[in-house]
Protein backbone atom coordinates (compact mmCIF):
# COMPACT_ATOMS: atom_id res chain seq x y z
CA UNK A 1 -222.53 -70.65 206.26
CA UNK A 2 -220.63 -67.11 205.18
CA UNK A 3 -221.73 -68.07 201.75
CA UNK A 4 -225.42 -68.46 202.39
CA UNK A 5 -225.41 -65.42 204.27
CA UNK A 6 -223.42 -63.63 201.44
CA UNK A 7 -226.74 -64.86 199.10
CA UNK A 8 -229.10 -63.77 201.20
CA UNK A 9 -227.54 -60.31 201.40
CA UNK A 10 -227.39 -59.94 197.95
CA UNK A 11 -230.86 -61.01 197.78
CA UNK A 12 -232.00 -58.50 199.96
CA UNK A 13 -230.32 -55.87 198.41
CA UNK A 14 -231.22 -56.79 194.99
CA UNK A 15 -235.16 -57.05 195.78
CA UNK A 16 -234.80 -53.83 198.33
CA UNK A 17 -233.67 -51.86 194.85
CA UNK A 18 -236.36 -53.72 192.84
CA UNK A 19 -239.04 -52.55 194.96
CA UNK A 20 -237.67 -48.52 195.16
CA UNK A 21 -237.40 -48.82 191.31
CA UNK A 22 -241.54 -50.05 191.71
CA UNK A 23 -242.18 -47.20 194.33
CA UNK A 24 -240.50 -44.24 192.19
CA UNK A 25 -242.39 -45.23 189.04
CA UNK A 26 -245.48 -43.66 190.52
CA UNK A 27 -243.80 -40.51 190.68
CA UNK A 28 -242.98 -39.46 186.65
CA UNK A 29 -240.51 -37.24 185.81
CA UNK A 30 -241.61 -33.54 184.90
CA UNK A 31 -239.10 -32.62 182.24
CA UNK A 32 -238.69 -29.14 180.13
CA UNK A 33 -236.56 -26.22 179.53
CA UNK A 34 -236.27 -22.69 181.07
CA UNK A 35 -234.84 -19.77 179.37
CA UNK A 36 -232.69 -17.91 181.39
CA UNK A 37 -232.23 -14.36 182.09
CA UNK A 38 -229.56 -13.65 179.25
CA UNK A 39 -231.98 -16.46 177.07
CA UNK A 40 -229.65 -19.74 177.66
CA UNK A 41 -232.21 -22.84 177.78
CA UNK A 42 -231.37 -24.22 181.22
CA UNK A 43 -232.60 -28.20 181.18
CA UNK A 44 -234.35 -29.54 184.33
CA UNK A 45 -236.22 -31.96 185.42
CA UNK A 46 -239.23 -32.60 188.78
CA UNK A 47 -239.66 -35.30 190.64
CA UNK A 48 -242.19 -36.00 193.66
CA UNK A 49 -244.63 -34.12 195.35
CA UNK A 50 -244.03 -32.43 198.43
CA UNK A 51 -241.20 -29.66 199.91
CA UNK A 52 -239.15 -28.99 196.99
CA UNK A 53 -234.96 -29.57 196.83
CA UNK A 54 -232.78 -28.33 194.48
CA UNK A 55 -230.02 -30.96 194.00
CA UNK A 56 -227.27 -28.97 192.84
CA UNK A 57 -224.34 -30.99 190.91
CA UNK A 58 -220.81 -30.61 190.53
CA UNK A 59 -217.59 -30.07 187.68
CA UNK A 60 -217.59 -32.31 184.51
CA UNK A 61 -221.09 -33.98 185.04
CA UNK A 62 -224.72 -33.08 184.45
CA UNK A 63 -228.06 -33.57 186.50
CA UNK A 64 -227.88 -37.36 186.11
CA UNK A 65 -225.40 -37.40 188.64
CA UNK A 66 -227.86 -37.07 191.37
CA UNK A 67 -230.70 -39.16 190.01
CA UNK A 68 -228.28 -42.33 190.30
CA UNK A 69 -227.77 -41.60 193.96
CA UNK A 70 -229.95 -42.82 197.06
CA UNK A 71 -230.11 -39.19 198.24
CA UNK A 72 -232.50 -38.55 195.32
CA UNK A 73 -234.31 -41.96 195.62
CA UNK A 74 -235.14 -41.45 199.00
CA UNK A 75 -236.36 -37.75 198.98
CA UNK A 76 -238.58 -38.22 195.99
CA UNK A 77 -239.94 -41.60 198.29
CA UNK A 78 -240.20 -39.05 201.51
CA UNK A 79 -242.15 -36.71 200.55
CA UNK A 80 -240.07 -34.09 198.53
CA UNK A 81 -240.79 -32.45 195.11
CA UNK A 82 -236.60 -33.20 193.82
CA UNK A 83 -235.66 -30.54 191.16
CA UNK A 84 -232.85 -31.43 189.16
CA UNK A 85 -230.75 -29.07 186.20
CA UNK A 86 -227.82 -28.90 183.73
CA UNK A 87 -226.07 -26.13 184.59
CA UNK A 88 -224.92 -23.92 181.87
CA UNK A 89 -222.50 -25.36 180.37
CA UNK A 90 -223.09 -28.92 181.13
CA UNK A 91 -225.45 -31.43 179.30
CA UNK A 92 -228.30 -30.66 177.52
CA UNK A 93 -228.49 -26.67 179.00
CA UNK A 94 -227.08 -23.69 176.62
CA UNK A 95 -223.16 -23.84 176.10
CA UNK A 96 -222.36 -20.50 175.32
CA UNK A 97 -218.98 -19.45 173.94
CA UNK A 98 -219.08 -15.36 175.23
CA UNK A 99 -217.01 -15.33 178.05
CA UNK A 100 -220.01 -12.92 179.92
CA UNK A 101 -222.31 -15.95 179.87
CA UNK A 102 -220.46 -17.36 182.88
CA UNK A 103 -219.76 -14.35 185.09
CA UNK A 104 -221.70 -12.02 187.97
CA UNK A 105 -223.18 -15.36 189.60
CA UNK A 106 -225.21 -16.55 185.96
CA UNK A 107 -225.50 -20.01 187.44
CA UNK A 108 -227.14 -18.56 190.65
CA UNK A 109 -229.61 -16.66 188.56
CA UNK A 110 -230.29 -19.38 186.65
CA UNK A 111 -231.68 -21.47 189.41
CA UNK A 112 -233.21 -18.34 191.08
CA UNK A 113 -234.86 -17.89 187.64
CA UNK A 114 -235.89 -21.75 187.61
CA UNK A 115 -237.19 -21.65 190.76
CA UNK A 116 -239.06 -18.60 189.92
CA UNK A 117 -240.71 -19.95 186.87
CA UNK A 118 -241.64 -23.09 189.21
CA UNK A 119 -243.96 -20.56 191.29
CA UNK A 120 -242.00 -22.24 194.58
CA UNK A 121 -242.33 -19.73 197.48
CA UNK A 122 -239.71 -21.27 199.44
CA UNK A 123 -236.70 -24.67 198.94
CA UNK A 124 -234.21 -26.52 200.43
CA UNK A 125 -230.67 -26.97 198.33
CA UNK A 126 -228.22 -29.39 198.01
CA UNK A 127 -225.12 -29.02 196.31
CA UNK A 128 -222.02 -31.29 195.84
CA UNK A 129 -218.17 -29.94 195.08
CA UNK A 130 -218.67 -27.49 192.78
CA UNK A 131 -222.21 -27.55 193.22
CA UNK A 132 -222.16 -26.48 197.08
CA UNK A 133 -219.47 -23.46 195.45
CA UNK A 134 -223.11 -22.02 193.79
CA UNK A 135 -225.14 -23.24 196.79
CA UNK A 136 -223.28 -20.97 198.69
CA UNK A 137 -224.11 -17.84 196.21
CA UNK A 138 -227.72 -19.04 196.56
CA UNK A 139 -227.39 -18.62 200.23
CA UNK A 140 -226.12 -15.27 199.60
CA UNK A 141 -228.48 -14.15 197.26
CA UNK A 142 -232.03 -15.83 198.02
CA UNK A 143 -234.43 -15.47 200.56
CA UNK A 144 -236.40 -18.23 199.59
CA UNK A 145 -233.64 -20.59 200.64
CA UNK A 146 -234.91 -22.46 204.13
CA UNK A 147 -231.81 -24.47 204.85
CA UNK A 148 -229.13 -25.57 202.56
CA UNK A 149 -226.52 -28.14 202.25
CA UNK A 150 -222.93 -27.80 201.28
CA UNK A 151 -220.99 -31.15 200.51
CA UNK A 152 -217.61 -32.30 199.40
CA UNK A 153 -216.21 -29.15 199.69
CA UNK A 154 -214.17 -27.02 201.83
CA UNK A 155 -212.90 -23.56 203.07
CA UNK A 156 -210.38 -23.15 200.09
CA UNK A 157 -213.44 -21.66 197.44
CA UNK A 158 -213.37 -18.21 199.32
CA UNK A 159 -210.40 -17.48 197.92
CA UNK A 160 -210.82 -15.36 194.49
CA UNK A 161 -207.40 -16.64 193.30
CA UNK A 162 -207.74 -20.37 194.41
CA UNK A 163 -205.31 -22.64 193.05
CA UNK A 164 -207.22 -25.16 192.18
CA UNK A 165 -209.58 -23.01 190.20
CA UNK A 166 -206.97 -21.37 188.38
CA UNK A 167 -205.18 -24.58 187.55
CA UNK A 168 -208.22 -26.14 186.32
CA UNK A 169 -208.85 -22.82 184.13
CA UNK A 170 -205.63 -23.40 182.55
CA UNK A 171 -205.55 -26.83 181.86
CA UNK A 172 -208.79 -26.09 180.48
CA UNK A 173 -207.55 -23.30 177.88
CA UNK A 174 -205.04 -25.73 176.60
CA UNK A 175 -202.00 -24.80 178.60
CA UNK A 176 -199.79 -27.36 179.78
CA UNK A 177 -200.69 -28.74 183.34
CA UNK A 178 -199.22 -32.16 183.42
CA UNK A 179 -201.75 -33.52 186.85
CA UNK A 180 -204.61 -32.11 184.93
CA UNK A 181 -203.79 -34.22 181.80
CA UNK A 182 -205.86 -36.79 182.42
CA UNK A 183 -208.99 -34.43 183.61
CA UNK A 184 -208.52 -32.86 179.52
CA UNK A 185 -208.43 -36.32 178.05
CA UNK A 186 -211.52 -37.38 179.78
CA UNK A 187 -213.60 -33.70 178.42
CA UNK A 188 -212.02 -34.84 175.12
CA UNK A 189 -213.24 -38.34 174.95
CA UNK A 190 -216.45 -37.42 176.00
CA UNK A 191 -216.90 -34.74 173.68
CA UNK A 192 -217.70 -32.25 176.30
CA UNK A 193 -217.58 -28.46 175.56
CA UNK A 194 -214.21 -27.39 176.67
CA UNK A 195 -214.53 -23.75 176.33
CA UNK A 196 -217.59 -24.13 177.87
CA UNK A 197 -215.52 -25.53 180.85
CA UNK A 198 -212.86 -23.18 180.49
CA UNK A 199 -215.21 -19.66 181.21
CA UNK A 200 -217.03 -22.19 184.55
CA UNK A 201 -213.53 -22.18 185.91
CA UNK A 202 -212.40 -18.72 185.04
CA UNK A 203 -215.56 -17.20 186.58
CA UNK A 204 -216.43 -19.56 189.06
CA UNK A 205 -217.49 -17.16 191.62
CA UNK A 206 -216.64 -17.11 195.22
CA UNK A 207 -218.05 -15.80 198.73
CA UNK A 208 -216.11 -14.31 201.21
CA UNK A 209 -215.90 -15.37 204.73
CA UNK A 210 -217.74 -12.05 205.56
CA UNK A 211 -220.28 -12.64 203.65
CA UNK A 212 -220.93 -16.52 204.43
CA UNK A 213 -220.99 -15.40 208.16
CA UNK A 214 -223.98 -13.08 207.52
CA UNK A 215 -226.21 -16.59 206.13
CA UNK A 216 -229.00 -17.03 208.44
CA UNK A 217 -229.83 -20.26 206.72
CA UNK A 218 -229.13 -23.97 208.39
CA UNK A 219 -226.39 -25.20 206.89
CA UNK A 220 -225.11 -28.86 206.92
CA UNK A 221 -221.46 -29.43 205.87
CA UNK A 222 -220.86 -33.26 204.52
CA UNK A 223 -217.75 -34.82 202.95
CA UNK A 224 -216.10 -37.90 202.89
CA UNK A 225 -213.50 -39.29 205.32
CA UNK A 226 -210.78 -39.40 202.77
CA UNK A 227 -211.86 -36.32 200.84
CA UNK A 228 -208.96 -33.63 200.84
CA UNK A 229 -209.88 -32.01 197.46
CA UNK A 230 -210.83 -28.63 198.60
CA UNK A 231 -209.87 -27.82 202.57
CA UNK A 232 -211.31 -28.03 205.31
CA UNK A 233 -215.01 -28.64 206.00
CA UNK A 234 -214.67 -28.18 209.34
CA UNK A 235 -212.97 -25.04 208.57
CA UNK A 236 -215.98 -24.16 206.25
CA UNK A 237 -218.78 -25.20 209.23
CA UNK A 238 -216.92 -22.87 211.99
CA UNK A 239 -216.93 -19.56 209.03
CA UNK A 240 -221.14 -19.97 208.82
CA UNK A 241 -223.45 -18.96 211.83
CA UNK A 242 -225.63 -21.81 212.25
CA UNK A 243 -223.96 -24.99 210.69
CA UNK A 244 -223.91 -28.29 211.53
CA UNK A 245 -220.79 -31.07 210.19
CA UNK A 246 -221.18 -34.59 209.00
CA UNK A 247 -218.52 -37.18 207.38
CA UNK A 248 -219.30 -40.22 205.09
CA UNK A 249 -217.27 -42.65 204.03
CA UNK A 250 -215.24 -42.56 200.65
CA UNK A 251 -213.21 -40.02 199.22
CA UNK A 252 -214.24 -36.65 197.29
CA UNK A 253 -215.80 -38.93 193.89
CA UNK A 254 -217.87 -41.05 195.95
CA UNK A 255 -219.33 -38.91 199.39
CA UNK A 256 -222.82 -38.30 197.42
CA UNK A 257 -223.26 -41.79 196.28
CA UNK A 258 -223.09 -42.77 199.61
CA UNK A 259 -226.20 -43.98 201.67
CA UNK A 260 -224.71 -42.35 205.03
CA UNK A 261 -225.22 -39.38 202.89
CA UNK A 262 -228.71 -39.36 202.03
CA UNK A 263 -229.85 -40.12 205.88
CA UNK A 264 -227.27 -37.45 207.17
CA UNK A 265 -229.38 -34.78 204.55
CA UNK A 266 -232.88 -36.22 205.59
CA UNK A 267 -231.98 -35.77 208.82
CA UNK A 268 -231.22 -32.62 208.77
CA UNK A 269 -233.96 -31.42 206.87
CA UNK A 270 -236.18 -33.26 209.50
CA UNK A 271 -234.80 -31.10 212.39
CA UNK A 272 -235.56 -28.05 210.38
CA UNK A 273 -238.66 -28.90 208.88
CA UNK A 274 -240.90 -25.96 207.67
């Protein structure tokens, strides 16, 4: 008996992906480059038809990080125009090696810019680890933003000298950081731009707690149960105005893969819908 109903769970699960592979082929992918402010080609690609999301991705991976996920799936199914980008840096974007590429928030403008050349008067962003850190200079800088999303992350990215950051900098330079070794073997093997890396973590930029309390935006804070990679979420919710907390399960490499994820967003965007 537990093994028929272990088939017929598969089953289900198998034809319940068959069928949302069916559904999004009606929607085709919208692909190009953007040049930038400074003239970096910024990669991208559009999904769906509807209230547009920026998807926002994280340290070491590219846009295809999201389009894997069910959060993605089921907003370009609901009714959502899904934006997707390499930031600089990362995958098929500009890698430049001047160390003033990467400073006074040039991933911020980037999607500003993007988002801009898009002729979109208004968007909803989601952003995961590192991805929520330039979410949060969105929120800062653009009035376009309706209501944002910060996940897997914590309070500790307000910090201009953060640990992590700087550790990750390092490591990234070459220097010897022995629980970072096999982070550098990994950028190696995949024949990522180090450097490119390297000035990401050095100017990674970050916002006060000042300056996140002045957001007017809705913002929903999501990590995992076991994530402890950067703080305290909670800690992060009580420093913004008018935020709103959410756990998944899994740890900090697996929150945003998580279904619990995608309804927790969709949720929220329901209950501020504009």
């Amino acid at each position: 008996m537990r093994y028929l109903i272990l088939l017929v769970a598969i089953f289900m699960t198998t034809n319940g992906n068959a069928q949302s592979e069916i559904a999004l082929a009606k929607f085709p992918i919208d692909s190009g480059y953007f040049h930038s402010f400074d003239g970096t080609r910024i990669y991208y690609e559009v999904r769906g038809e509807g209230k547009p999301v920026v998807l926002v991705h994280g340290f070491i991976v590219h846009s295809n990080s999201w389009t894997h996920t069910p959060l993605y799936k089921d907003l370009v199914l609901h009714g959502y125009m899904v934006i997707v980008m390499d930031l600089r840096g990362n995958g098929k974007s500009g890698k430049p090696h001047n160390p003033e590429a990467y400073d006074h928030d040039a991933e911020a403008k980037d999607i500003m810019g993007l988002v801009s050349s898009l002729k979109i008067s208004h968007y909803s962003v989601v952003g995961y680890s590192r991805g929520s850190i330039i979410t949060a200079r969105l929120l800062v800088r653009d009035p376009r933003i309706k209501d944002a999303v910060l996940g897997g992350m914590g309070a500790d990215f307000t910090n201009p000298q953060w640990p992590r950051r700087i550790m990750f900098y390092h490591a990234l330079r070459g220097d010897s950081v022995p629980e970072l070794e096999g982070m550098v073997r990994y950028v190696k093997q995949q024949k990522l731009d180090q450097q490119a890396l390297a000035y990401l973590q050095e100017f990674q930029p970050s916002t006060s707690r000042k300056a996140l309390g002045r957001i007017s935006q809705p913002v929903l804070v999501i990590s995992g149960t076991e994530d402890k990679d950067n703080g305290s979420a909670r800690e992060l919710a009580g420093l913004l105005r008018y935020s709103e907390i959410a756990s998944v399960p899994g740890d900090h490499d697996h929150g945003a893969s998580a279904p619990e994820f995608s309804n927790a967003v969709r949720a929220f965007f329901s209950r501020h819908n504009y």
